[in-house]
C-alpha atoms as a PDB file:
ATOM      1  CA  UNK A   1      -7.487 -32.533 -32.644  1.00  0.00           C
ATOM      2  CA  UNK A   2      -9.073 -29.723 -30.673  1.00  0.00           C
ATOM      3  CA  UNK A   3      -6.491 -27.064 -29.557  1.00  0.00           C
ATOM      4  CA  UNK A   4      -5.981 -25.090 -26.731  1.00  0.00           C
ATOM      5  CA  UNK A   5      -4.964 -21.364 -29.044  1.00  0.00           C
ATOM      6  CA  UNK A   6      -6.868 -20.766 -32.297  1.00  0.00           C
ATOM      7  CA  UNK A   7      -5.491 -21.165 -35.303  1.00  0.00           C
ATOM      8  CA  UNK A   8      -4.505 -17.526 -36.023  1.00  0.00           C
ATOM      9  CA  UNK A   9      -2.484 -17.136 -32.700  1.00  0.00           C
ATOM     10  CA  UNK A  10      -0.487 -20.355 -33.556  1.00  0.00           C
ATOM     11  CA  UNK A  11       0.140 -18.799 -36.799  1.00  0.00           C
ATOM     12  CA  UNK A  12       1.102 -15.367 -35.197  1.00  0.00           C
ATOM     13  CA  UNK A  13       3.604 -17.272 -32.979  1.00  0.00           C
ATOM     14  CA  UNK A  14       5.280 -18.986 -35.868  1.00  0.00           C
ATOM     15  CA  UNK A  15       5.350 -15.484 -37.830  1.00  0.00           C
ATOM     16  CA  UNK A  16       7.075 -14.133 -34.798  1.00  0.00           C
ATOM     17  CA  UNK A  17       9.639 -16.556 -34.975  1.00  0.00           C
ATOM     18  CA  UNK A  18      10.263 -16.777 -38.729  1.00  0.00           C
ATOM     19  CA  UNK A  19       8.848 -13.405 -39.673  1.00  0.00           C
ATOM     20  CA  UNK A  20      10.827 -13.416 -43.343  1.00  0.00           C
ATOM     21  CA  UNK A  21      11.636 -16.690 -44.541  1.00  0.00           C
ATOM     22  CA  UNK A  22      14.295 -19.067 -42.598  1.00  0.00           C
ATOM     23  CA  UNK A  23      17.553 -18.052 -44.021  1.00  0.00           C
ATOM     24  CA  UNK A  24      19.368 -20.931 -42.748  1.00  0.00           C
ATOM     25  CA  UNK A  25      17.417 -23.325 -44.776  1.00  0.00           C
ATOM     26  CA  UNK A  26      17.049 -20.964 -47.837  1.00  0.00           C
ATOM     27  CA  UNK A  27      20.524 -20.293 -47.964  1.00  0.00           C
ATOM     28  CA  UNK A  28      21.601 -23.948 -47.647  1.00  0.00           C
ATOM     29  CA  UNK A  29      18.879 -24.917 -50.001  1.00  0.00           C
ATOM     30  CA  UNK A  30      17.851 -27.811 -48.286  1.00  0.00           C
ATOM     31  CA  UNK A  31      14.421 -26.706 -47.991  1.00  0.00           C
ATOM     32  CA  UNK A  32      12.300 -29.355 -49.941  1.00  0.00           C
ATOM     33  CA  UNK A  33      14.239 -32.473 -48.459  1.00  0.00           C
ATOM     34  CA  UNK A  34      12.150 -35.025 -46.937  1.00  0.00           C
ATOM     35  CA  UNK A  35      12.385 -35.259 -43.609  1.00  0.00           C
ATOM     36  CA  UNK A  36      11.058 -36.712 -39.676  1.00  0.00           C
ATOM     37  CA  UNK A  37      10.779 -34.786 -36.704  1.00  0.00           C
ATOM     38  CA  UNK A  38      10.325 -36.598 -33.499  1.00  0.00           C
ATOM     39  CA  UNK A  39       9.948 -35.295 -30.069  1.00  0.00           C
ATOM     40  CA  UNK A  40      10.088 -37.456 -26.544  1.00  0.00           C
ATOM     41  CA  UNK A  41      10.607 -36.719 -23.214  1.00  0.00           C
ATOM     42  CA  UNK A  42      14.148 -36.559 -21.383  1.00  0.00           C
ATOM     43  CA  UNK A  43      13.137 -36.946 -18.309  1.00  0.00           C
ATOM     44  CA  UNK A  44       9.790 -37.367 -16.212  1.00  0.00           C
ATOM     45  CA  UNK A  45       7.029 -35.225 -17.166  1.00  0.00           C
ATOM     46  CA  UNK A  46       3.179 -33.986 -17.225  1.00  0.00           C
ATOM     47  CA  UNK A  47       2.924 -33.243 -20.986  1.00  0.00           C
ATOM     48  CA  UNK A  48       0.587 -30.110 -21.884  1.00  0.00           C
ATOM     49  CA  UNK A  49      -0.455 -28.018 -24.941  1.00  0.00           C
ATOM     50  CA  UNK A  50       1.024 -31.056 -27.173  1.00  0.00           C
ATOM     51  CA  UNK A  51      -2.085 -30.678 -29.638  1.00  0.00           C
ATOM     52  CA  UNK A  52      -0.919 -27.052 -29.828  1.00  0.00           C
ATOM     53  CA  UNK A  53       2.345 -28.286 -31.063  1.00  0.00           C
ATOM     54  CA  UNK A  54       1.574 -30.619 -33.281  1.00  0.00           C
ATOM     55  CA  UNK A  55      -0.886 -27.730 -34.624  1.00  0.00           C
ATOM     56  CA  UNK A  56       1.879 -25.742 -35.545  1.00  0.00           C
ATOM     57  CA  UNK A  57       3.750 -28.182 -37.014  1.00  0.00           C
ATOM     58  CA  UNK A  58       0.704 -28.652 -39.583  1.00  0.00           C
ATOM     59  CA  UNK A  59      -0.004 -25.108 -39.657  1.00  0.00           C
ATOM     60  CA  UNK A  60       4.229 -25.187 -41.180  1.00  0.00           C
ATOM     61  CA  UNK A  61       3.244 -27.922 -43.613  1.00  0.00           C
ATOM     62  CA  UNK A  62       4.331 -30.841 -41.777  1.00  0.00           C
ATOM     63  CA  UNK A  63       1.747 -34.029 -41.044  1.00  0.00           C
ATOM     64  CA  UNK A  64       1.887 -34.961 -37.656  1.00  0.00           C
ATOM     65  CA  UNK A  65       1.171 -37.984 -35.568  1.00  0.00           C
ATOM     66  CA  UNK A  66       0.306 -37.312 -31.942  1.00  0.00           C
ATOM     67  CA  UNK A  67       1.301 -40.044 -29.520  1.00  0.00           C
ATOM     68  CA  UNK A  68       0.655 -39.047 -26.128  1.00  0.00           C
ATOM     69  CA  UNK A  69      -2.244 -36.459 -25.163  1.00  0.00           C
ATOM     70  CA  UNK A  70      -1.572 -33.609 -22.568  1.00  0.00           C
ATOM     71  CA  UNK A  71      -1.859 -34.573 -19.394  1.00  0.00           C
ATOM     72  CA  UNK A  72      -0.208 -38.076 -19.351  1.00  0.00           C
ATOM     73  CA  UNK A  73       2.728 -38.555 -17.175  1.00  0.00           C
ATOM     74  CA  UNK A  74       5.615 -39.332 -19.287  1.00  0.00           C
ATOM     75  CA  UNK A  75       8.998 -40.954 -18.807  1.00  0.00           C
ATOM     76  CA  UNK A  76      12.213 -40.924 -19.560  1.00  0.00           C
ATOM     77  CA  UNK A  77      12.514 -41.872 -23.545  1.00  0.00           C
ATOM     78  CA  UNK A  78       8.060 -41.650 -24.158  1.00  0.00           C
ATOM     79  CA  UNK A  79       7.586 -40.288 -27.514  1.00  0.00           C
ATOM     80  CA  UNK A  80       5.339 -37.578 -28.070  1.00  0.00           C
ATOM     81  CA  UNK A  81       5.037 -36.983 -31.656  1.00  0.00           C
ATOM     82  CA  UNK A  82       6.541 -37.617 -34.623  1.00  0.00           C
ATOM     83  CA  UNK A  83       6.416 -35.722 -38.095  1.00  0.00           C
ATOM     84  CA  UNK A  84       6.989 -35.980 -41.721  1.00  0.00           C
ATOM     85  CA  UNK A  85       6.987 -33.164 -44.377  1.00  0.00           C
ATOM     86  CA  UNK A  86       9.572 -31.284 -46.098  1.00  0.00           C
ATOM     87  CA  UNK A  87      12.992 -29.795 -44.030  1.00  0.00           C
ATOM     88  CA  UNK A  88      11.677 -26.584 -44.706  1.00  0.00           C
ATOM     89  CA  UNK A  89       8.247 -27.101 -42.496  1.00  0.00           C
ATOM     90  CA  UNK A  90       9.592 -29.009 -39.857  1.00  0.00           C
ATOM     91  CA  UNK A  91      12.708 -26.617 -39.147  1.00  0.00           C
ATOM     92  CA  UNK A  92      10.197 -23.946 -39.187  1.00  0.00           C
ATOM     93  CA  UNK A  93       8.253 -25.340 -36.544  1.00  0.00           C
ATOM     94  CA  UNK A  94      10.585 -27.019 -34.481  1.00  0.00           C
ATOM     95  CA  UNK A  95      11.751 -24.819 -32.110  1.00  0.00           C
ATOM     96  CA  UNK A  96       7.957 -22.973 -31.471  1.00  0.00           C
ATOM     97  CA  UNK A  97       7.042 -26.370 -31.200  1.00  0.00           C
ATOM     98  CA  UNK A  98       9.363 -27.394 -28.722  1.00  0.00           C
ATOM     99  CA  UNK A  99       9.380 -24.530 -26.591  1.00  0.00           C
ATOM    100  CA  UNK A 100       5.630 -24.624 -26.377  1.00  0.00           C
ATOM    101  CA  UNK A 101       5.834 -28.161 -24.818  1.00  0.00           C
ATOM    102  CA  UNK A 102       9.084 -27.613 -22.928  1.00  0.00           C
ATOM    103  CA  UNK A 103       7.610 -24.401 -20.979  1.00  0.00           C
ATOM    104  CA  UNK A 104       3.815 -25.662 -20.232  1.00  0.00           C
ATOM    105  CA  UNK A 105       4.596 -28.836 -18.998  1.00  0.00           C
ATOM    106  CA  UNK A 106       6.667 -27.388 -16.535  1.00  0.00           C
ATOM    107  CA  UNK A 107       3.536 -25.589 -15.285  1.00  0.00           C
ATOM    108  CA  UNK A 108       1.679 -28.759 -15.745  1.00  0.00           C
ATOM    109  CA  UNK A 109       4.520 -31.026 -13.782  1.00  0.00           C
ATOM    110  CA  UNK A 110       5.020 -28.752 -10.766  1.00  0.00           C
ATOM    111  CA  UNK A 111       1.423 -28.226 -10.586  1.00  0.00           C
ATOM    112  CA  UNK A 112       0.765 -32.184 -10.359  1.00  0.00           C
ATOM    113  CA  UNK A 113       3.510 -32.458  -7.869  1.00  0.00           C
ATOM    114  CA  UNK A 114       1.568 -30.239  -5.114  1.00  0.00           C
ATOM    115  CA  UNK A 115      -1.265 -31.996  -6.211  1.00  0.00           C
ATOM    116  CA  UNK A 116       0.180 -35.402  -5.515  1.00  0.00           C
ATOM    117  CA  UNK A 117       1.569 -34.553  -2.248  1.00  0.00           C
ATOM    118  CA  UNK A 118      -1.458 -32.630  -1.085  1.00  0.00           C
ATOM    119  CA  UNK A 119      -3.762 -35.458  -1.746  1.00  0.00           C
ATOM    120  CA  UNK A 120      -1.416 -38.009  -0.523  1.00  0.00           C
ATOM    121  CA  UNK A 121      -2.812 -36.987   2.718  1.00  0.00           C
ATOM    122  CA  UNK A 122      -6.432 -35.454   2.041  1.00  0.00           C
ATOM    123  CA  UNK A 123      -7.161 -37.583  -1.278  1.00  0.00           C
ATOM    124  CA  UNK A 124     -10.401 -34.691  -1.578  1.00  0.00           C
ATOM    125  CA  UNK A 125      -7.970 -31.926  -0.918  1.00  0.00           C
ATOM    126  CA  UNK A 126      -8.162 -29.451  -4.273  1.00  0.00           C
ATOM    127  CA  UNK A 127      -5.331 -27.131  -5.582  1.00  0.00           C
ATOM    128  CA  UNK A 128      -6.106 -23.758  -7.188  1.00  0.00           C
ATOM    129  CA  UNK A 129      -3.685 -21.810  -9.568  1.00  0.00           C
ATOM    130  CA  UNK A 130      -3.705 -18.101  -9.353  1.00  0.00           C
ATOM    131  CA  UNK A 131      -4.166 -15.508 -11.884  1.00  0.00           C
ATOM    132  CA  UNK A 132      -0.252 -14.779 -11.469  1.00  0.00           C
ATOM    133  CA  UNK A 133       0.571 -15.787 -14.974  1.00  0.00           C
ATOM    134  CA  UNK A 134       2.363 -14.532 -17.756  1.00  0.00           C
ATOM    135  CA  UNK A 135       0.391 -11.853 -18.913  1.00  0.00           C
ATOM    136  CA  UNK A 136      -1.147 -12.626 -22.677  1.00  0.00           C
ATOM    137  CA  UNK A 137      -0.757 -16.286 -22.464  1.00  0.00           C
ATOM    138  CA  UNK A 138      -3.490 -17.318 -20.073  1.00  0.00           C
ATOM    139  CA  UNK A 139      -4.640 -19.902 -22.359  1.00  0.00           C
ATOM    140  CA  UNK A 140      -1.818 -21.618 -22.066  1.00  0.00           C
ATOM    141  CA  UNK A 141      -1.529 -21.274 -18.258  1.00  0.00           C
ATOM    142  CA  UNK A 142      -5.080 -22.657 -17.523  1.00  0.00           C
ATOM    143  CA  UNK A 143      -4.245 -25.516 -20.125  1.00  0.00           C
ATOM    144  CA  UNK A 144      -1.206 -26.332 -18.603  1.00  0.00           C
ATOM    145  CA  UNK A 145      -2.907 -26.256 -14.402  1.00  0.00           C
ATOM    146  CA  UNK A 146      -5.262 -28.543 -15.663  1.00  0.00           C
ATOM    147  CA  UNK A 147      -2.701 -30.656 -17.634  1.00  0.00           C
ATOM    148  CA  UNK A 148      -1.588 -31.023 -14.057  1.00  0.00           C
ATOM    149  CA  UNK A 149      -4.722 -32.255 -12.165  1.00  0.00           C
ATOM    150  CA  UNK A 150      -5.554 -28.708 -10.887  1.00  0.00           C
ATOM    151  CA  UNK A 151      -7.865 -25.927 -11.063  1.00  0.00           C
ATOM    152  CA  UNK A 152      -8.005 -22.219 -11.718  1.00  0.00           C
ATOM    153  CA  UNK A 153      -8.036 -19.921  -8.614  1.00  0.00           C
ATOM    154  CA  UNK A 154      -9.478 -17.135  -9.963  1.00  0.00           C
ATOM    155  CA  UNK A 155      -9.594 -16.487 -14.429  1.00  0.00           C
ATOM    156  CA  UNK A 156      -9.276 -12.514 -13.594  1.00  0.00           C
ATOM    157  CA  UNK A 157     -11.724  -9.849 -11.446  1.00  0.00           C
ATOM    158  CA  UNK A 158     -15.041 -10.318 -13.393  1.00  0.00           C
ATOM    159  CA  UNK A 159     -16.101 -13.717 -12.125  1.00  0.00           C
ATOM    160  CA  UNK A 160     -15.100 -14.129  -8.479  1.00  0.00           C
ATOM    161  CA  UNK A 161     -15.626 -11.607  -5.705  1.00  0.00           C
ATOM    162  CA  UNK A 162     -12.408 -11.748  -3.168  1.00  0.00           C
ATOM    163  CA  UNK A 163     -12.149  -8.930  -0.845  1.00  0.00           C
ATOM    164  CA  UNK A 164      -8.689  -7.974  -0.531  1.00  0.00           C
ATOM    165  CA  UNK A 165      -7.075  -5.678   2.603  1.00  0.00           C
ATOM    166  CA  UNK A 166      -6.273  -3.447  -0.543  1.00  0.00           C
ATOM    167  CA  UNK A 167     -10.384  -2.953  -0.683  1.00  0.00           C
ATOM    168  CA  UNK A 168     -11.115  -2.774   2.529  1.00  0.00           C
ATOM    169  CA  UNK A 169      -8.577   0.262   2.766  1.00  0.00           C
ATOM    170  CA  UNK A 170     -11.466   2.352   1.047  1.00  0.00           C
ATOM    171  CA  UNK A 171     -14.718   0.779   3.340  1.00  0.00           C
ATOM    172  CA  UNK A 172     -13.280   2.351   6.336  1.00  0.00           C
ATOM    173  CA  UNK A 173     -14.991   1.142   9.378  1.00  0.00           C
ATOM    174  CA  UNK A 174     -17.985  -0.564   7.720  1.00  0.00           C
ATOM    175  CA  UNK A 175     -18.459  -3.802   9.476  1.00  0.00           C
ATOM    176  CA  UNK A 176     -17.437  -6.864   8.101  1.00  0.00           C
ATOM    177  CA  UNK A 177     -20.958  -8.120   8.264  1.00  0.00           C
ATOM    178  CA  UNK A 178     -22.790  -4.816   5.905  1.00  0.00           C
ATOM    179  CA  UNK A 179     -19.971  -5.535   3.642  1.00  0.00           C
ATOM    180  CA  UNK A 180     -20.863  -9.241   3.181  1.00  0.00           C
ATOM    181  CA  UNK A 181     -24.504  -8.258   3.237  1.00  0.00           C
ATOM    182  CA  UNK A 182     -23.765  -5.392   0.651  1.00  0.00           C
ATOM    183  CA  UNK A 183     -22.046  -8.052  -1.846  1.00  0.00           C
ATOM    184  CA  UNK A 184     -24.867 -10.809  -1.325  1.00  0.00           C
ATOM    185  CA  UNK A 185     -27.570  -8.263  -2.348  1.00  0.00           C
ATOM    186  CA  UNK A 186     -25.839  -6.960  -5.392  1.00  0.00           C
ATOM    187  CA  UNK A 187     -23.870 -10.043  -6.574  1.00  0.00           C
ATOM    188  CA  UNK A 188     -26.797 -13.165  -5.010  1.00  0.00           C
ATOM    189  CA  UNK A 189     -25.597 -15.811  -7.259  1.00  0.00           C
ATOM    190  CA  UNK A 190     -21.810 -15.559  -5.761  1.00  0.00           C
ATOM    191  CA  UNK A 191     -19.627 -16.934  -3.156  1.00  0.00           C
ATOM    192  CA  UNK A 192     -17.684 -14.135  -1.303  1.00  0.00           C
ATOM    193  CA  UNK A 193     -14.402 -15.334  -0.705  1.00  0.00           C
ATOM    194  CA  UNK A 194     -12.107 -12.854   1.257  1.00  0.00           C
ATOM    195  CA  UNK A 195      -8.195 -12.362   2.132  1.00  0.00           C
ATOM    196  CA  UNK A 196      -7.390 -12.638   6.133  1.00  0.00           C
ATOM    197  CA  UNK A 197      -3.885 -12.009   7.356  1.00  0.00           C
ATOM    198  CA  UNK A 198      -4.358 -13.612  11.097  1.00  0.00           C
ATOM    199  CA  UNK A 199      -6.871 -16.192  13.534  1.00  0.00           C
ATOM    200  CA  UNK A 200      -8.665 -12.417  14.169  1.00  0.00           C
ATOM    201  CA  UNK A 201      -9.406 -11.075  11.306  1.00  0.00           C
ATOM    202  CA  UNK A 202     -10.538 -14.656  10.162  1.00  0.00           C
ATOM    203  CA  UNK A 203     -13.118 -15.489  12.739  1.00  0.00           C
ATOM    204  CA  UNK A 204     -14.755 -11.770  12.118  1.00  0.00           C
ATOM    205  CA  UNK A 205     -15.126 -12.875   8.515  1.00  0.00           C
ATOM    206  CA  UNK A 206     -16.629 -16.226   9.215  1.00  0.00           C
ATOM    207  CA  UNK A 207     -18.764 -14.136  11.812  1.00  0.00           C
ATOM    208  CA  UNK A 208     -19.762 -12.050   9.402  1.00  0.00           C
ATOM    209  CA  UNK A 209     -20.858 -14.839   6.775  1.00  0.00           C
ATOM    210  CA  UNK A 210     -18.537 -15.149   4.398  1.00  0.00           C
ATOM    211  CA  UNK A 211     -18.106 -18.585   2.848  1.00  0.00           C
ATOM    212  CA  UNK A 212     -14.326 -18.768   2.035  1.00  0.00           C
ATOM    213  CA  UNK A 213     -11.825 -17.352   4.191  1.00  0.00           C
ATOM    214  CA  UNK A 214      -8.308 -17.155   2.247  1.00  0.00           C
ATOM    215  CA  UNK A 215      -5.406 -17.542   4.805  1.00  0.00           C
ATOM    216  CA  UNK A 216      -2.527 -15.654   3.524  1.00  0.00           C
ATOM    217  CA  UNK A 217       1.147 -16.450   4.493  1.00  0.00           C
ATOM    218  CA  UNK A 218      -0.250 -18.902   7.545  1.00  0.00           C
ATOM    219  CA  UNK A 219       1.744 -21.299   8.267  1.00  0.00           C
ATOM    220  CA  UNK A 220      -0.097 -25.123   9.009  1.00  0.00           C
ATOM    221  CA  UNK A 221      -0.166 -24.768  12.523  1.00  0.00           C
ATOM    222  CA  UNK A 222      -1.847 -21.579  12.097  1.00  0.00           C
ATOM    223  CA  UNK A 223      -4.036 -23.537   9.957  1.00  0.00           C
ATOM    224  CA  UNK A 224      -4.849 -26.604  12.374  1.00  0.00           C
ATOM    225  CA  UNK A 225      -5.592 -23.601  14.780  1.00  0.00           C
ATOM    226  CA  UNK A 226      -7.801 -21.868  12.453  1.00  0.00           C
ATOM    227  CA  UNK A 227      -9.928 -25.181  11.142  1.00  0.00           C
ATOM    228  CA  UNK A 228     -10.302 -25.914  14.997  1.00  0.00           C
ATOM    229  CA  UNK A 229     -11.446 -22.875  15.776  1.00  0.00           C
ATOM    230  CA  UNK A 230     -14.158 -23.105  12.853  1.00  0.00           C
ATOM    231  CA  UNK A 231     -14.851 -26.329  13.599  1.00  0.00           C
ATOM    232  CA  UNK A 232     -16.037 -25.385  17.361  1.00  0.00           C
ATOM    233  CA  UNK A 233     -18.104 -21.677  16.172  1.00  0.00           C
ATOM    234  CA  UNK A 234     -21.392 -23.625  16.180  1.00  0.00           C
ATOM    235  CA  UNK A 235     -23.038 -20.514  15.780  1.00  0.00           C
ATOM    236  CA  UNK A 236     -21.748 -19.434  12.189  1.00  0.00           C
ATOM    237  CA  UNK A 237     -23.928 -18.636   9.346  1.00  0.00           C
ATOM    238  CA  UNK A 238     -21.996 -21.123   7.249  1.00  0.00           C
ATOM    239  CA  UNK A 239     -18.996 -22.944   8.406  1.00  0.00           C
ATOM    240  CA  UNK A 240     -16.717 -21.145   5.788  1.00  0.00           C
ATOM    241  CA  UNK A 241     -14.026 -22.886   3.380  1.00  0.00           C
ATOM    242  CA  UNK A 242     -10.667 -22.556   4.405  1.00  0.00           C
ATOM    243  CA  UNK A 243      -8.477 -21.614   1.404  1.00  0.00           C
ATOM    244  CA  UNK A 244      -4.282 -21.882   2.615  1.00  0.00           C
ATOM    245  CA  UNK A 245      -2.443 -19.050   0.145  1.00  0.00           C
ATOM    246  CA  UNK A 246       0.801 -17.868   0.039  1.00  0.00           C
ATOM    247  CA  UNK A 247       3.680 -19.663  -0.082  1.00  0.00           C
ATOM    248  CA  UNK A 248       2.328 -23.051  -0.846  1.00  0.00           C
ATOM    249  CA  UNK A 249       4.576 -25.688  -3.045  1.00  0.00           C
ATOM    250  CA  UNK A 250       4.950 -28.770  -3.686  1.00  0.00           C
ATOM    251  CA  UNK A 251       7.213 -29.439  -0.290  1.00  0.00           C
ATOM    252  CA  UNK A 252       4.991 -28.186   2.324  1.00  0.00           C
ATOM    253  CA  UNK A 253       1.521 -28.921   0.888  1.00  0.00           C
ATOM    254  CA  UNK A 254       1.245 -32.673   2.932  1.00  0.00           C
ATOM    255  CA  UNK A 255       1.443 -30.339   5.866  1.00  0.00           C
ATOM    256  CA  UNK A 256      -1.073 -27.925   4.748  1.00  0.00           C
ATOM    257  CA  UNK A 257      -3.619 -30.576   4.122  1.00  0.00           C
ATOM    258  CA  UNK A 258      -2.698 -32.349   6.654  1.00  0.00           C
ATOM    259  CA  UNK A 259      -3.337 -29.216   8.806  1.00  0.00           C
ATOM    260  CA  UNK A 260      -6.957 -29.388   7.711  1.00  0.00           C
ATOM    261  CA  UNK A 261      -6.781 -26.701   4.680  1.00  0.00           C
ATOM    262  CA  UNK A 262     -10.189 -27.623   2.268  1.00  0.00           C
ATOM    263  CA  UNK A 263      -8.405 -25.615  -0.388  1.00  0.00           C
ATOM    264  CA  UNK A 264      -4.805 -24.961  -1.442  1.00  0.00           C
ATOM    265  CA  UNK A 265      -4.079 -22.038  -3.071  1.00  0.00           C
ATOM    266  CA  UNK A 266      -0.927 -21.367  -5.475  1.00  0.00           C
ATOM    267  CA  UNK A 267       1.480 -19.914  -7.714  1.00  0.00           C
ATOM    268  CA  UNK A 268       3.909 -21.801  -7.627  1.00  0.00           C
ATOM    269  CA  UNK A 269       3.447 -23.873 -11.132  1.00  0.00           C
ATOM    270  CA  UNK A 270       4.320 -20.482 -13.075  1.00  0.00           C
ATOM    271  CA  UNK A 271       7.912 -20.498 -11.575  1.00  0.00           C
ATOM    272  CA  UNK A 272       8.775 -24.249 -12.061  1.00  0.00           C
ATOM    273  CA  UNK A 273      11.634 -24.868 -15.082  1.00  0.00           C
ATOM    274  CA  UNK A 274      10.688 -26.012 -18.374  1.00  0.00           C
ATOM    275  CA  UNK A 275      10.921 -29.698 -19.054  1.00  0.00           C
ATOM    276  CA  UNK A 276      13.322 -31.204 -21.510  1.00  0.00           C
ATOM    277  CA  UNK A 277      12.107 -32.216 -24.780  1.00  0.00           C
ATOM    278  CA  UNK A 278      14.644 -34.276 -27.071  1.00  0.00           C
ATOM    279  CA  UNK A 279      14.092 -33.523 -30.793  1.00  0.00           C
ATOM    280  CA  UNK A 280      15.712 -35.224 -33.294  1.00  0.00           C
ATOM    281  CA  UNK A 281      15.705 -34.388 -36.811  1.00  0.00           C
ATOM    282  CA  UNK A 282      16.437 -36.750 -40.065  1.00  0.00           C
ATOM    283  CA  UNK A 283      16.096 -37.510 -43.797  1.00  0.00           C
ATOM    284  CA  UNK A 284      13.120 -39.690 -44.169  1.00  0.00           C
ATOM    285  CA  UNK A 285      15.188 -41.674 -45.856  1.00  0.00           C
ATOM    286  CA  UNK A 286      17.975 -42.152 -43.526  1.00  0.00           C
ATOM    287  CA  UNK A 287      15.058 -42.553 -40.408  1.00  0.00           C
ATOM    288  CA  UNK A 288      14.586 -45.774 -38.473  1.00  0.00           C
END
């Protein structure tokens, strides 16, 4: 069951929750009591990092048995996974456990909600997560956007090349077009994406040949205008991607690809509430 984390990191989580023992259970001394953990979903949901879960669960001592795979939708009352070991493993693990799934597929859900409604109206339409995550847990963010049917934006500043106004602050008055040439020579192999604030600065870029123009804060009928206006520059280098950013959620992204956007960018997933995962806890013996 391949996992999103190693297996050291979902140990370091479950020694940050239970650092010393689990007094509760020790104290009680209900420790080696059989027991069943199951999990299912309260309400509708886009399940993600589930084989991280049921990882820790095992890493605790329990035997799992996955029963849905992140990235199915889920309804009201679908199990998830159920597991068998003694009280003290699976109350060790529960609430890591839980959490894990109850926080990711909340990314994973809102993200396939802008997805949905985006290609509702351009089926070829793609959504793009930013960077914006929780710092440290990036493996679980990308894990969770593509639990959800979407893609990474950007993984951090090594791969991509995306010319911010914060950069062009220190260029000056170097044309738009000896910067593009400037990042083809030293970077060939890359597409230069870069950030435009109105219809101005975003036909200079496309003048000046670069092949995504990222159109941040527009609203849709600035972006109609702006895909019109590309669409009649016949003399472009490239006819560049049009990338809609800022803002965009799962209510207004119909209208942004509807407006013509090739790209929606987003980071809106990070913000969206944790789902609600039931748990319920027995004796093995006393378990349906």
């Amino acid at each position: 069951m391949p996992t999103t984390a190693a297996h050291h990191d979902l140990e370091a989580l479950l020694r940050d929750d239970v650092p010393y023992g689990d007094l509760t259970t020790e104290t009680l001394g209900i420790g080696a009591e059989p027991g069943l953990m199951q999990f299912a979903a309260r309400g509708r949901m886009v399940l993600a990092l589930a084989e991280d879960a049921a990882a820790l669960i095992e890493l605790a001592g329990g035997r799992v048995e996955l029963l849905a795979a992140s990235g199915a939708v889920l309804e009201k009352g679908a199990p998830i996974l159920k597991a068998e070991g003694a009280a003290a493993s699976l109350l060790r693990s529960w609430k890591v456990a839980q959490t894990l799934i109850e926080i990711w597929s909340g990314v994973a859900t809102e993200a396939e909600a802008i997805v949905r409604a985006a290609r509702a109206v351009a089926p070829g339409i793609a959504v793009a997560c930013t960077r914006k995550n929780v710092p440290g847990a990036k493996l679980f963010a990308v894990a969770a956007v593509k639990a959800g049917g979407a893609v990474m934006h950007r993984l951090g500043l090594s791969e991509t090349i995306l010319v911010f106004p914060e950069h062009r602050a220190f260029l000056g008055d170097t044309p738009l077009g000896d910067v593009a040439e400037r990042l083809r020579r030293s970077a060939p192999e890359k597409r230069l994406v870069i950030e435009v604030n109105n219809l101005e600065q975003a036909v200079a870029a496309a003048v000046a040949g670069f092949d995504v123009i990222q159109a941040e804060k527009f609203r849709p009928a600035e972006i109609e205008a702006l895909v019109k206006q590309m669409n009649t520059m016949a003399a472009l280098p490239i006819r560049p991607i049009i990338a809609a950013a800022g803002g965009v959620n799962a209510q207004n992204a119909a209208a942004y690809a509807a407006a013509g956007a090739d790209l929606l960018v987003t980071s809106a997933p990070y913000l969206a509430r944790p789902c609600d995962v039931q748990v319920r806890i027995t004796r093995a013996s006393a378990a349906a």
